[in-house]
PDB file of N, CA and C in Angstrom:
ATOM      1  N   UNK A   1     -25.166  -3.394   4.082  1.00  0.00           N
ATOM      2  CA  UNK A   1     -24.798  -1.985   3.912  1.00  0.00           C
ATOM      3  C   UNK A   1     -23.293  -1.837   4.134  1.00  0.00           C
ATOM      4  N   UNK A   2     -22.705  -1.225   3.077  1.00  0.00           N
ATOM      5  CA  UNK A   2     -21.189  -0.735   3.180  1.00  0.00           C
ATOM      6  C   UNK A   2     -20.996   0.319   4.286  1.00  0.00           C
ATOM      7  N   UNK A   3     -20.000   0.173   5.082  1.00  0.00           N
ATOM      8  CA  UNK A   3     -19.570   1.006   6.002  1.00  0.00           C
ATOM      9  C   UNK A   3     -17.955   1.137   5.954  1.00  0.00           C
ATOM     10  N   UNK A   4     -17.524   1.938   5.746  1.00  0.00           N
ATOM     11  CA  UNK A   4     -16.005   2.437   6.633  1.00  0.00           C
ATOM     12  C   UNK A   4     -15.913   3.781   7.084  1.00  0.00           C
ATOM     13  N   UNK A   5     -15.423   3.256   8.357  1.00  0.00           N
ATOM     14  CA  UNK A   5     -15.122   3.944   9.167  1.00  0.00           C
ATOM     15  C   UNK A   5     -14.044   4.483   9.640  1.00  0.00           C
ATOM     16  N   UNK A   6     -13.647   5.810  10.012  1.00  0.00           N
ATOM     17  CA  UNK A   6     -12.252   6.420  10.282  1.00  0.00           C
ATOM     18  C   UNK A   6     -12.261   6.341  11.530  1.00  0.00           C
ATOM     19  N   UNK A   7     -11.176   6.691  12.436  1.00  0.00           N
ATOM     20  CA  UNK A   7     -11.031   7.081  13.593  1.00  0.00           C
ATOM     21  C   UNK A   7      -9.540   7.262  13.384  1.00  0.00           C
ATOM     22  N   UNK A   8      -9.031   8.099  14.690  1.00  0.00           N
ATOM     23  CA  UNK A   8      -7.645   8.372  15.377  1.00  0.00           C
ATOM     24  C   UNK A   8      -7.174   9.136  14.712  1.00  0.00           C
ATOM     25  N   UNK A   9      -7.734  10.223  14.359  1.00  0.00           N
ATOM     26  CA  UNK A   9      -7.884  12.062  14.093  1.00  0.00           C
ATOM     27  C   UNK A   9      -7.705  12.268  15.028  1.00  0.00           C
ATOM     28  N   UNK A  10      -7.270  14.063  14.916  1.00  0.00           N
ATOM     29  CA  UNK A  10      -6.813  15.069  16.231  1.00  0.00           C
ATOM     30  C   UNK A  10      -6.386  16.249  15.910  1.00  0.00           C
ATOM     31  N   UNK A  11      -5.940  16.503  16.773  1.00  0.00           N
ATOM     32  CA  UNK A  11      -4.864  17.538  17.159  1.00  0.00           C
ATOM     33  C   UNK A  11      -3.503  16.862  17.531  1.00  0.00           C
ATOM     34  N   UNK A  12      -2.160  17.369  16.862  1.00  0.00           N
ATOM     35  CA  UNK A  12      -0.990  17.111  17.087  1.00  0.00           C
ATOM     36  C   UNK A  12      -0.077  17.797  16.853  1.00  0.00           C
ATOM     37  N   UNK A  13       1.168  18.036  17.570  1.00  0.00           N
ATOM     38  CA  UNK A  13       2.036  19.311  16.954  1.00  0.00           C
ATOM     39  C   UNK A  13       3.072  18.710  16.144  1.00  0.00           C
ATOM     40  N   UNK A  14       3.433  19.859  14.890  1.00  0.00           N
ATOM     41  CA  UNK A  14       4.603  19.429  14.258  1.00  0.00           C
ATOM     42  C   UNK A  14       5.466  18.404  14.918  1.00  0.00           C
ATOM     43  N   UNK A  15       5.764  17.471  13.857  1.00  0.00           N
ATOM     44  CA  UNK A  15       6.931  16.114  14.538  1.00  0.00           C
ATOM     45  C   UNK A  15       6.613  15.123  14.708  1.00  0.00           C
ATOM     46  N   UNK A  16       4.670  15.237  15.199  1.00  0.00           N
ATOM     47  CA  UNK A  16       4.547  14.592  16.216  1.00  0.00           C
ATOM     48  C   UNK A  16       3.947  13.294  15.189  1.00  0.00           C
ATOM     49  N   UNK A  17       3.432  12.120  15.624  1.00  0.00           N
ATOM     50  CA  UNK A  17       2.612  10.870  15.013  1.00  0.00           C
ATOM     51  C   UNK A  17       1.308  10.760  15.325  1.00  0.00           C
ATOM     52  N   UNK A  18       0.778   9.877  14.449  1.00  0.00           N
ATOM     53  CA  UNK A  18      -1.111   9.677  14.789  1.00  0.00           C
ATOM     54  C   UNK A  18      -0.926   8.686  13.965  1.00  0.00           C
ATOM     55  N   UNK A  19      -1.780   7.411  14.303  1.00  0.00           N
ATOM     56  CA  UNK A  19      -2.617   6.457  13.661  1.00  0.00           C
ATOM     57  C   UNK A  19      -3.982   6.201  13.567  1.00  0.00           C
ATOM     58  N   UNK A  20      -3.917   6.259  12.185  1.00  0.00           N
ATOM     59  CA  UNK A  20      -5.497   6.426  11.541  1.00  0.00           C
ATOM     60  C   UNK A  20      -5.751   4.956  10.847  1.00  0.00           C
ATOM     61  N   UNK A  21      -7.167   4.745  11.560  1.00  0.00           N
ATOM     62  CA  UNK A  21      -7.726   3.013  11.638  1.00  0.00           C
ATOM     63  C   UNK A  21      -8.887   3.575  10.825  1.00  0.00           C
ATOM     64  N   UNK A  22      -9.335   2.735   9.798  1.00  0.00           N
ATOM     65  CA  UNK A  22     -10.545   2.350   8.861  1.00  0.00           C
ATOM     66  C   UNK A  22     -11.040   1.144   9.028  1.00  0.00           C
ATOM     67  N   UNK A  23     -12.324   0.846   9.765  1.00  0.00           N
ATOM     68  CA  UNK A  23     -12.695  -0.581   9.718  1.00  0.00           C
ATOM     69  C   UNK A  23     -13.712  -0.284   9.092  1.00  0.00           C
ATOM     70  N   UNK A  24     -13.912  -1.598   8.426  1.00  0.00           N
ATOM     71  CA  UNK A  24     -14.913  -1.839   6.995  1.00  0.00           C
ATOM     72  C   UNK A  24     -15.219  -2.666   7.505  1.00  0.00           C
ATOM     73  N   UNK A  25     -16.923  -2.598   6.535  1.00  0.00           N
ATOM     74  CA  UNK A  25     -18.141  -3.547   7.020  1.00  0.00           C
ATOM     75  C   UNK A  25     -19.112  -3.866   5.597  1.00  0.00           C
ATOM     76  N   UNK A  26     -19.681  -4.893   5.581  1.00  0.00           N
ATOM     77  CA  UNK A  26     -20.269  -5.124   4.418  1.00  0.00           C
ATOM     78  C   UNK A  26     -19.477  -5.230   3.082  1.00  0.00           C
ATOM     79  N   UNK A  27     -18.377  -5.547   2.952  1.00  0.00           N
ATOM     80  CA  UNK A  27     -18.106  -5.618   1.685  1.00  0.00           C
ATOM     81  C   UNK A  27     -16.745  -7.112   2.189  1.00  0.00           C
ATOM     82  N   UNK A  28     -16.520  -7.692   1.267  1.00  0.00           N
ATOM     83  CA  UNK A  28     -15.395  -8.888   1.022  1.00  0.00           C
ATOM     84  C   UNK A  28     -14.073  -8.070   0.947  1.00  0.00           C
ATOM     85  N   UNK A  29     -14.009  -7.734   2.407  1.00  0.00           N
ATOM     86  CA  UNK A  29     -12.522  -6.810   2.359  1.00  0.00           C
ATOM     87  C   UNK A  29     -11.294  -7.442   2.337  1.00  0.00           C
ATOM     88  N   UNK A  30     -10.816  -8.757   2.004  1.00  0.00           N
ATOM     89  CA  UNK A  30      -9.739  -9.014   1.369  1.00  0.00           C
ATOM     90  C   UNK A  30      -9.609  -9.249  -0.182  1.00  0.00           C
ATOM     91  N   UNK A  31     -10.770  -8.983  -0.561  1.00  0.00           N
ATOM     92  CA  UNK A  31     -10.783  -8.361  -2.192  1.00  0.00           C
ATOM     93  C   UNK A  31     -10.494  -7.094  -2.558  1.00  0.00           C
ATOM     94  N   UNK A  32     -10.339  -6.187  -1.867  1.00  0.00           N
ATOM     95  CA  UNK A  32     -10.356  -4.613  -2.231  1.00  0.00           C
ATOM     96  C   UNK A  32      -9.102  -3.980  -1.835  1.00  0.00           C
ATOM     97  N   UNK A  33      -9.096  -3.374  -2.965  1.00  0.00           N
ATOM     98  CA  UNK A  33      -7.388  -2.608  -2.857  1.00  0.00           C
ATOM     99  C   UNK A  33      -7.971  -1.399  -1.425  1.00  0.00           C
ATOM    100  N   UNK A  34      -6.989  -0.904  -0.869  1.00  0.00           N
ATOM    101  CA  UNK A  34      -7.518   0.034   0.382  1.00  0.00           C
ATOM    102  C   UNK A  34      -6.793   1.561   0.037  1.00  0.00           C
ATOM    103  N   UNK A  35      -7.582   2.462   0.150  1.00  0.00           N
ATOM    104  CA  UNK A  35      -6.570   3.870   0.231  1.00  0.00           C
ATOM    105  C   UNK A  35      -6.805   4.601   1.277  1.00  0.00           C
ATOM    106  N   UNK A  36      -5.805   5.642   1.413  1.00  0.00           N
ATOM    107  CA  UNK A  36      -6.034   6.638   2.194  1.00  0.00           C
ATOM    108  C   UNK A  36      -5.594   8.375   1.361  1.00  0.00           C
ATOM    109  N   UNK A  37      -6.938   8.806   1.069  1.00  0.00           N
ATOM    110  CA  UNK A  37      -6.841  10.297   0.458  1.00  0.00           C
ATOM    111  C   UNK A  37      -7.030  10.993   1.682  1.00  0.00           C
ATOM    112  N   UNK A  38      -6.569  12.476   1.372  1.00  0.00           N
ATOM    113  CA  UNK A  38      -6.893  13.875   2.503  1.00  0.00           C
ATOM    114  C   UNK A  38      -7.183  14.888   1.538  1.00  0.00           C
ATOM    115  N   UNK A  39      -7.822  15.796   1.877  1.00  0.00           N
ATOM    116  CA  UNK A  39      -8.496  16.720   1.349  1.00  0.00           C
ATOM    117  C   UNK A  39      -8.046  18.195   2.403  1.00  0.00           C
ATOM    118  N   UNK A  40      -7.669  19.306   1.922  1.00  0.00           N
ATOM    119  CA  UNK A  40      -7.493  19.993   3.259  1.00  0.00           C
ATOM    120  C   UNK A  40      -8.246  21.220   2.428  1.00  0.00           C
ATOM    121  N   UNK A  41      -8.802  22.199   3.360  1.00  0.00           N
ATOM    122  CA  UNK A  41      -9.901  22.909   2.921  1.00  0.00           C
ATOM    123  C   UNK A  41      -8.767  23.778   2.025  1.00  0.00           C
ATOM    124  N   UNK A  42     -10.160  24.136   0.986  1.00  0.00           N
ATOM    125  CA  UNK A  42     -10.067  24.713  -0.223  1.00  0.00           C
ATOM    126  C   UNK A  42      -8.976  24.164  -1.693  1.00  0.00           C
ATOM    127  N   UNK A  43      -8.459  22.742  -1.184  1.00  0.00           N
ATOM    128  CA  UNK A  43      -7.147  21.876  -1.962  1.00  0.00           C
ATOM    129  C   UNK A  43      -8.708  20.821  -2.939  1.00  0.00           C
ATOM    130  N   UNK A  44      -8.218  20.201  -3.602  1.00  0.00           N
ATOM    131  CA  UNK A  44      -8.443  18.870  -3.991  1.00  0.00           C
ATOM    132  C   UNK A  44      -8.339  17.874  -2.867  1.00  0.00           C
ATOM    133  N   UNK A  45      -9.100  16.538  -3.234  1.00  0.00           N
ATOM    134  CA  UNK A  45      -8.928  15.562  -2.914  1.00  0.00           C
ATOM    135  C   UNK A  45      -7.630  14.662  -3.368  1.00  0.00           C
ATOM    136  N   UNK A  46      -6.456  14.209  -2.277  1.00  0.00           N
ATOM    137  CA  UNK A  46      -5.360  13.732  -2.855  1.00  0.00           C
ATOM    138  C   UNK A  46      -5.270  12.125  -2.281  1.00  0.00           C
ATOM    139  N   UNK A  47      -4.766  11.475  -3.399  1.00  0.00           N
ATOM    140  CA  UNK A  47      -4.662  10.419  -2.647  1.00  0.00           C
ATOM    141  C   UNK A  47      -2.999  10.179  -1.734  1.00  0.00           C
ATOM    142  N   UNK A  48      -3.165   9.684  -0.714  1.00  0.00           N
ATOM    143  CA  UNK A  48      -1.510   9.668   0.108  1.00  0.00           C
ATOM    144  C   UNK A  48      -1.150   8.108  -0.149  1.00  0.00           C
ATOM    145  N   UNK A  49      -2.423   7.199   0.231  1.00  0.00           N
ATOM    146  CA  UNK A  49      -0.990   6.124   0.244  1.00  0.00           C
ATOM    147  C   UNK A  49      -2.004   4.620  -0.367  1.00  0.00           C
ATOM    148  N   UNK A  50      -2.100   3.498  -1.120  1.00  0.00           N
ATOM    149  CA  UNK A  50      -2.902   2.241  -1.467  1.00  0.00           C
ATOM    150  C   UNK A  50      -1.645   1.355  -0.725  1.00  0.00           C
ATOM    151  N   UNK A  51      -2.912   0.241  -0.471  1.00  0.00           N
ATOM    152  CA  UNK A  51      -2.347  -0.732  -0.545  1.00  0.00           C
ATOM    153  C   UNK A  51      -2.980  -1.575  -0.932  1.00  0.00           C
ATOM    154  N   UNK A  52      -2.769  -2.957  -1.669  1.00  0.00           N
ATOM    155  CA  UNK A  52      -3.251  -4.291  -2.253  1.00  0.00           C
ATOM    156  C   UNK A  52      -4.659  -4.972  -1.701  1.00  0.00           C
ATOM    157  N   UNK A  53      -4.865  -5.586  -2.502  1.00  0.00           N
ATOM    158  CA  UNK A  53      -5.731  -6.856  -1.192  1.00  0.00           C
ATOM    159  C   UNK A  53      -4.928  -7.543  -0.671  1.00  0.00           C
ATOM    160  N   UNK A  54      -3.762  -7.815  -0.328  1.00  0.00           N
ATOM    161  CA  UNK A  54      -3.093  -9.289  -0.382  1.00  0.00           C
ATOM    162  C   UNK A  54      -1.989  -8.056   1.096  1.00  0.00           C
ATOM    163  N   UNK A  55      -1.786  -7.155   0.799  1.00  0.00           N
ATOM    164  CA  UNK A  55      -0.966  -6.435   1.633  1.00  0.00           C
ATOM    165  C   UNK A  55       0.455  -6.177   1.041  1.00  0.00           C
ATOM    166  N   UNK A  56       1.086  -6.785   0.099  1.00  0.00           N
ATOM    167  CA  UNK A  56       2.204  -7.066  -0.352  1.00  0.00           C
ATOM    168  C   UNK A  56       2.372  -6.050  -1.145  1.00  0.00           C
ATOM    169  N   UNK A  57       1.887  -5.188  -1.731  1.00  0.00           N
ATOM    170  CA  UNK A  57       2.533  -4.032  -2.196  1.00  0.00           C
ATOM    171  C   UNK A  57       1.878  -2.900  -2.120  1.00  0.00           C
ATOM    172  N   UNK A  58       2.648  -1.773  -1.941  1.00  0.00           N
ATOM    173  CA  UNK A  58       2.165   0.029  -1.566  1.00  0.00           C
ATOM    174  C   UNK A  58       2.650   0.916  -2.310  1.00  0.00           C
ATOM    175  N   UNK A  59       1.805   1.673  -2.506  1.00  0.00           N
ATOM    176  CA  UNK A  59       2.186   3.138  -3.264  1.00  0.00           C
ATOM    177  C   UNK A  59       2.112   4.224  -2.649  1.00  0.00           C
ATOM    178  N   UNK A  60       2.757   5.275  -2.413  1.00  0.00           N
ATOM    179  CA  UNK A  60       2.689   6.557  -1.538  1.00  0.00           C
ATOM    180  C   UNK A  60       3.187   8.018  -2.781  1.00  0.00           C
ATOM    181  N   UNK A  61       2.350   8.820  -2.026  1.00  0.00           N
ATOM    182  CA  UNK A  61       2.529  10.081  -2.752  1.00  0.00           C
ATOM    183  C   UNK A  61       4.200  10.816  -2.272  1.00  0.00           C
ATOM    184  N   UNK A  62       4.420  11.542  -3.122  1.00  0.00           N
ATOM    185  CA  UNK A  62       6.046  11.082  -2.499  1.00  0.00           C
ATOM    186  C   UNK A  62       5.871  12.338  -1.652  1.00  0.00           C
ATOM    187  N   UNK A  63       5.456  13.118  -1.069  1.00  0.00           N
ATOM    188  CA  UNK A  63       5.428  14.405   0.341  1.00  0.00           C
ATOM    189  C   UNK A  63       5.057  12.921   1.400  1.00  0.00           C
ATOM    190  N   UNK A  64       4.651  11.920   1.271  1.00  0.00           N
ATOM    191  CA  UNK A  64       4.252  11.003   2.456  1.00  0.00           C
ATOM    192  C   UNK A  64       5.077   9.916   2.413  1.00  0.00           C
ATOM    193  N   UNK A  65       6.119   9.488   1.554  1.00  0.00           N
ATOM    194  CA  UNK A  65       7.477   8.407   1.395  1.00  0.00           C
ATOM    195  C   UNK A  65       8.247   8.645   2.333  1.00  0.00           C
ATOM    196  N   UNK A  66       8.463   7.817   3.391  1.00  0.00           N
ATOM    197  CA  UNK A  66       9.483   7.988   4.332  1.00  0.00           C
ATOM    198  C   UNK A  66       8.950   8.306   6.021  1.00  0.00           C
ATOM    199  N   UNK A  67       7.462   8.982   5.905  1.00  0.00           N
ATOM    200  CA  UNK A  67       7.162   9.595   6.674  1.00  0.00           C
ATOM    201  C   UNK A  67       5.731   8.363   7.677  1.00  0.00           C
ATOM    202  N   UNK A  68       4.953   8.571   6.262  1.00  0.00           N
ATOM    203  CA  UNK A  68       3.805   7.613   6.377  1.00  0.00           C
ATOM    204  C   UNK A  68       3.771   6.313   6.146  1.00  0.00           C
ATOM    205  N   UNK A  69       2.912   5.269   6.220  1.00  0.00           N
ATOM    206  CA  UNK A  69       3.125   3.844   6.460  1.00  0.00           C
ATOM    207  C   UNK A  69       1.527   2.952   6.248  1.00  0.00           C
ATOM    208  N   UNK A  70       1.391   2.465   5.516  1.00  0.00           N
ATOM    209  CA  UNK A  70      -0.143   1.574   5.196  1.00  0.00           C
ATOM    210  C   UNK A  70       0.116   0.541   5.570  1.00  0.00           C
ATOM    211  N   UNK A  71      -0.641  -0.030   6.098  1.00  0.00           N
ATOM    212  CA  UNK A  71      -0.788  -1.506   6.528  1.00  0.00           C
ATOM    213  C   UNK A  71      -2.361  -1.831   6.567  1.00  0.00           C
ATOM    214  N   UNK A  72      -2.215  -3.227   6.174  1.00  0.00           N
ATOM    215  CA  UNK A  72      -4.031  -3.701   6.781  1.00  0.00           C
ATOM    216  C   UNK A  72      -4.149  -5.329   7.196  1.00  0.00           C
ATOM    217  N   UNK A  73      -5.053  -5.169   8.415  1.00  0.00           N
ATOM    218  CA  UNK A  73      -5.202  -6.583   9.041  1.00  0.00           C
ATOM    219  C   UNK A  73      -6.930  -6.755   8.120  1.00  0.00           C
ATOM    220  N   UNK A  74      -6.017  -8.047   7.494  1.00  0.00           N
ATOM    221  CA  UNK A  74      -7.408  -8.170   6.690  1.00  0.00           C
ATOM    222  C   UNK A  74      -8.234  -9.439   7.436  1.00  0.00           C
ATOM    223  N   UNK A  75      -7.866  -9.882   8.889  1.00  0.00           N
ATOM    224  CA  UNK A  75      -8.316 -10.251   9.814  1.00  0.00           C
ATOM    225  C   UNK A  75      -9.420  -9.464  10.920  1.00  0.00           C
ATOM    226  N   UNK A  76      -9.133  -8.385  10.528  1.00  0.00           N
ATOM    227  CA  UNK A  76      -9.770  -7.226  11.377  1.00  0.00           C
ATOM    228  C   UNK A  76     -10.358  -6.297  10.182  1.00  0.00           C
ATOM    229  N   UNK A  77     -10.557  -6.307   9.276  1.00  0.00           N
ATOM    230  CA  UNK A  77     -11.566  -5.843   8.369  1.00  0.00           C
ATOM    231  C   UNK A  77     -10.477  -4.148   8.263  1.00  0.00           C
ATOM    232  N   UNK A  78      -9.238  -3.999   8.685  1.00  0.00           N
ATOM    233  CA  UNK A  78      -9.298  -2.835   8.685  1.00  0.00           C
ATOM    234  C   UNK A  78      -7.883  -2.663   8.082  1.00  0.00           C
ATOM    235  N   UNK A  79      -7.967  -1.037   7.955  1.00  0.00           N
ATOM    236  CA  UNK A  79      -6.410  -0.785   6.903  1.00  0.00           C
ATOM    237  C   UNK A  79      -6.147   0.554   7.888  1.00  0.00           C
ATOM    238  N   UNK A  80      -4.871   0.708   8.435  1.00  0.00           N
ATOM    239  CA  UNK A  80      -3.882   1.714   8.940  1.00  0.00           C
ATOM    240  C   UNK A  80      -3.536   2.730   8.341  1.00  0.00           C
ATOM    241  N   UNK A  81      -3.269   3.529   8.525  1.00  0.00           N
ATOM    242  CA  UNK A  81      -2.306   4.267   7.951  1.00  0.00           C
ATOM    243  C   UNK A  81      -1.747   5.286   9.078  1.00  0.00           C
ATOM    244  N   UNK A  82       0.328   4.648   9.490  1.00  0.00           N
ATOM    245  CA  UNK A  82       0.751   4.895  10.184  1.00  0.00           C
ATOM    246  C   UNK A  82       1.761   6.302  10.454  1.00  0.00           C
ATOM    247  N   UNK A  83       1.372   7.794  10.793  1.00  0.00           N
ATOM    248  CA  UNK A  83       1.863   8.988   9.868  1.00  0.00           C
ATOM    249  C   UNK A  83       2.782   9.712  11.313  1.00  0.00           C
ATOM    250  N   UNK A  84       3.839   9.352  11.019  1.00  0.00           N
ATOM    251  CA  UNK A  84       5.399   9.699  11.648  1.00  0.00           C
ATOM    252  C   UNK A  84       6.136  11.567  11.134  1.00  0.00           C
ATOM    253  N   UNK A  85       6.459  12.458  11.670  1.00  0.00           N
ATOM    254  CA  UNK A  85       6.993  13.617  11.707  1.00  0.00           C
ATOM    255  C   UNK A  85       6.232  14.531  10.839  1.00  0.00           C
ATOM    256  N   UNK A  86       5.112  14.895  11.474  1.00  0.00           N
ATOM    257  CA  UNK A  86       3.833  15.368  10.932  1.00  0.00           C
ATOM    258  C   UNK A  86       4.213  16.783  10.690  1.00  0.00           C
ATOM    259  N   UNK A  87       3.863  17.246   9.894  1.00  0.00           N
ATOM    260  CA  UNK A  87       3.831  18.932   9.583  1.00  0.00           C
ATOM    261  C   UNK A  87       2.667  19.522   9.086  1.00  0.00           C
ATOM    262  N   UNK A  88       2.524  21.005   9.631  1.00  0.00           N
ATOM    263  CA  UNK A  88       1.565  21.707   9.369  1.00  0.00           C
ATOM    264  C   UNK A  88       0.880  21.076   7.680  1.00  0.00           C
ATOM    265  N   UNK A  89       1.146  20.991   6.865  1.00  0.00           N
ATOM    266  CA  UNK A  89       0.765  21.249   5.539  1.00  0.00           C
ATOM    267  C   UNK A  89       0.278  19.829   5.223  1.00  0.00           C
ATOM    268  N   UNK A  90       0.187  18.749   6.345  1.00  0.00           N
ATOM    269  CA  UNK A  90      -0.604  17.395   6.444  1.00  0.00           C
ATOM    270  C   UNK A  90      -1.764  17.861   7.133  1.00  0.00           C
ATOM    271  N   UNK A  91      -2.259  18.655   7.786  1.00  0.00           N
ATOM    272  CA  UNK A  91      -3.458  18.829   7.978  1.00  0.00           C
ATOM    273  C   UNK A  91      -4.561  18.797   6.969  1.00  0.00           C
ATOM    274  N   UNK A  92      -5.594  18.279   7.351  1.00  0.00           N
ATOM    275  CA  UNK A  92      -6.525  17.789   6.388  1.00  0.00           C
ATOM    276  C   UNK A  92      -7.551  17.013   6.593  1.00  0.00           C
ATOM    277  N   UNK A  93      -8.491  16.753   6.326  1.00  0.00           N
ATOM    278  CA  UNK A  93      -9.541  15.499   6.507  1.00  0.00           C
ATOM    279  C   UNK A  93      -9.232  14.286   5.598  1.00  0.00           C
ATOM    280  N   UNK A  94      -8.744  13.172   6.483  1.00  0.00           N
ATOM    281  CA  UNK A  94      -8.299  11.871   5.705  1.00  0.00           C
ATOM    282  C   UNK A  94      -9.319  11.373   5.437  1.00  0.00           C
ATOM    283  N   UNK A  95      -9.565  10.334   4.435  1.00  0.00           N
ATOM    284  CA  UNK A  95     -10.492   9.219   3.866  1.00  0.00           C
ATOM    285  C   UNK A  95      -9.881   8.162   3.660  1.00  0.00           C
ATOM    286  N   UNK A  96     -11.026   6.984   3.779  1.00  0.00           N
ATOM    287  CA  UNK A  96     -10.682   5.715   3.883  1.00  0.00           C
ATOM    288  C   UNK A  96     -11.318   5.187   1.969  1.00  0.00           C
ATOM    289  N   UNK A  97     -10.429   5.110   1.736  1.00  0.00           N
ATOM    290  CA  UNK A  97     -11.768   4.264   0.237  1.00  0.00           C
ATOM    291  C   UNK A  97     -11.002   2.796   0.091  1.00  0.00           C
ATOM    292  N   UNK A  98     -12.119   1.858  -0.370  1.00  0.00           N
ATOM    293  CA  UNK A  98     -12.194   0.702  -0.891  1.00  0.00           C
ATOM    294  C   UNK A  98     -12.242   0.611  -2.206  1.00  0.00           C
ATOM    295  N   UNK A  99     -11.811   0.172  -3.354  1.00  0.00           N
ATOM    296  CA  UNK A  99     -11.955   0.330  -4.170  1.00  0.00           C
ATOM    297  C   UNK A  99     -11.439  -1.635  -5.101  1.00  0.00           C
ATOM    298  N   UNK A 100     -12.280  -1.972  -5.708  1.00  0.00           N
ATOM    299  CA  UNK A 100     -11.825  -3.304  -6.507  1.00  0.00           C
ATOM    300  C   UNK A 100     -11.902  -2.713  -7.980  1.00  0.00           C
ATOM    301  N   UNK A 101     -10.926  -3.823  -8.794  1.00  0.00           N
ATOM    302  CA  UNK A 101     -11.420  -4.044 -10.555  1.00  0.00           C
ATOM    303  C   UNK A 101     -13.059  -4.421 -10.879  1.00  0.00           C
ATOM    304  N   UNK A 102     -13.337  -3.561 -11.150  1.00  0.00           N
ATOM    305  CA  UNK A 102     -14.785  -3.883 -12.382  1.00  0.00           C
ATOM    306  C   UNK A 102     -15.805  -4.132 -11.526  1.00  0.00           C
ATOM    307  N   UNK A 103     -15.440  -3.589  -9.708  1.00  0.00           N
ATOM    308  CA  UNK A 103     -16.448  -3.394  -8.544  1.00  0.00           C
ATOM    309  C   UNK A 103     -16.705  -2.027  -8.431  1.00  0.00           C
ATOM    310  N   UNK A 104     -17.214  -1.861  -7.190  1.00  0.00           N
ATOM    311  CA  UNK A 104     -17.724  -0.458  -6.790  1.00  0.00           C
ATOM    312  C   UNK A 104     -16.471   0.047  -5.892  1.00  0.00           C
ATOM    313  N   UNK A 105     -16.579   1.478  -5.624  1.00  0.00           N
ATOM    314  CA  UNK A 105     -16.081   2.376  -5.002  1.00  0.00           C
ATOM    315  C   UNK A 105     -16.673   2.656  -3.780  1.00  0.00           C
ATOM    316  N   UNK A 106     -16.072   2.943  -2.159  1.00  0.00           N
ATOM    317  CA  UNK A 106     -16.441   3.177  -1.232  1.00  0.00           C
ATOM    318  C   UNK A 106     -15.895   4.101  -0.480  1.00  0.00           C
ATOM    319  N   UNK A 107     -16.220   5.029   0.070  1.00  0.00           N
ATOM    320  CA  UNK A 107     -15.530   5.911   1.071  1.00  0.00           C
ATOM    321  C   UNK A 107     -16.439   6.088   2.162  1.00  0.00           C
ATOM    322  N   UNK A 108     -15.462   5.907   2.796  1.00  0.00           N
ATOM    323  CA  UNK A 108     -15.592   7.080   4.609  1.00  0.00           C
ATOM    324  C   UNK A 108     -16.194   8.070   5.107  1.00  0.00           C
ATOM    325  N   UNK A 109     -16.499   8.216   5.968  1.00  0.00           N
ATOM    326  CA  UNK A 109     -16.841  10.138   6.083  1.00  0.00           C
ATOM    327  C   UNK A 109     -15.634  10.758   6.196  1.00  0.00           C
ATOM    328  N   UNK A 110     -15.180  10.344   6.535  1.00  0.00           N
ATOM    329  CA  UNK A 110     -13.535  10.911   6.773  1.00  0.00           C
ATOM    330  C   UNK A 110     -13.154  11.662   8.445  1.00  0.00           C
ATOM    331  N   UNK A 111     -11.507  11.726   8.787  1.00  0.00           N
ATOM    332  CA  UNK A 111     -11.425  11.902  10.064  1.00  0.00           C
ATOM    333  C   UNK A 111     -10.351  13.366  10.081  1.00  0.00           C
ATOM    334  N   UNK A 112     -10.319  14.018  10.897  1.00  0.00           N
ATOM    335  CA  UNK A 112      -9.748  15.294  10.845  1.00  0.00           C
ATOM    336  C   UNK A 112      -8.429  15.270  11.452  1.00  0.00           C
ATOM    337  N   UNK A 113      -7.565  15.611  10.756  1.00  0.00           N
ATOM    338  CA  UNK A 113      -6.186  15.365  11.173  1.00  0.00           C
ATOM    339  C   UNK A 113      -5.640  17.082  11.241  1.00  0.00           C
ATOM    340  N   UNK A 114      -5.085  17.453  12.239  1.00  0.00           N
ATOM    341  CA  UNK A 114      -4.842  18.785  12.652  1.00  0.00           C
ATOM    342  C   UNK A 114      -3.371  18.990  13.473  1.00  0.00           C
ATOM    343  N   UNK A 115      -2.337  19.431  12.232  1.00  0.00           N
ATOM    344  CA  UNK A 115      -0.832  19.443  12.574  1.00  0.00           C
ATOM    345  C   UNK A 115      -0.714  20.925  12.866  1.00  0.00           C
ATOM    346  N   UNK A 116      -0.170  21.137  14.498  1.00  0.00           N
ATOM    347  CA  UNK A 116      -0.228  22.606  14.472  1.00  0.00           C
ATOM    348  C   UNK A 116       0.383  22.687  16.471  1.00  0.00           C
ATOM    349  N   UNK A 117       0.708  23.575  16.204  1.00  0.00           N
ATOM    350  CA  UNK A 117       1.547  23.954  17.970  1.00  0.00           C
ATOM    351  C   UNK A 117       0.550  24.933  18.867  1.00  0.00           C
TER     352      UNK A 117
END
């Protein structure tokens, strides 16, 4: 059974940082590209940031370039995403998805991220 899992959601005030951990289970997770989407009520689902199987290259939505940070220990089944001078309008429920070529798709339940004073 596929599992990923979020954690290291909150509460945080403008400025401030949070790291958000996805560990995955059941699937060959150094095959799968990794993302991190947020959704904030009543928006779309957006994606913020991929990274590779291999780790070597990233894409970011550009409101999260400069700010946010992907990484994944594909030793630890899991992918980061490291989010530096937070502002209100990043609030949102993050997701973890897995995703390969000409495989299946996986997501998270997702974790609640809450930028606010």
């Amino acid at each position: 059974q596929v599992q990923l899992v979020e954690s290291g959601g909150g509460l945080v005030p403008p400025g401030g940082s949070l790291r958000l951990s996805c560990a995955a289970s059941g699937i060959f997770f150094s095959s799968y590209a990794m993302s991190w989407y947020r959704q904030a009520p009543g928006n779309e689902r957006e994606l913020v940031a991929t990274i590779n199987s291999g780790g070597g290259s990233t894409k970011y939505r550009d409101s999260a370039k400069g700010r946010f940070t992907i990484s994944r220990d594909n030793a630890k089944n899991t992918v980061y995403l490291h989010m530096n001078s937070l502002k209100p309008e990043d609030t949102a429920v993050y997701y973890c998805n897995a995703a390969r070529i000409g495989g299946s798709i996986y997501w998270g339940k997702g974790t609640l991220v809450t930028v606010s004073s």
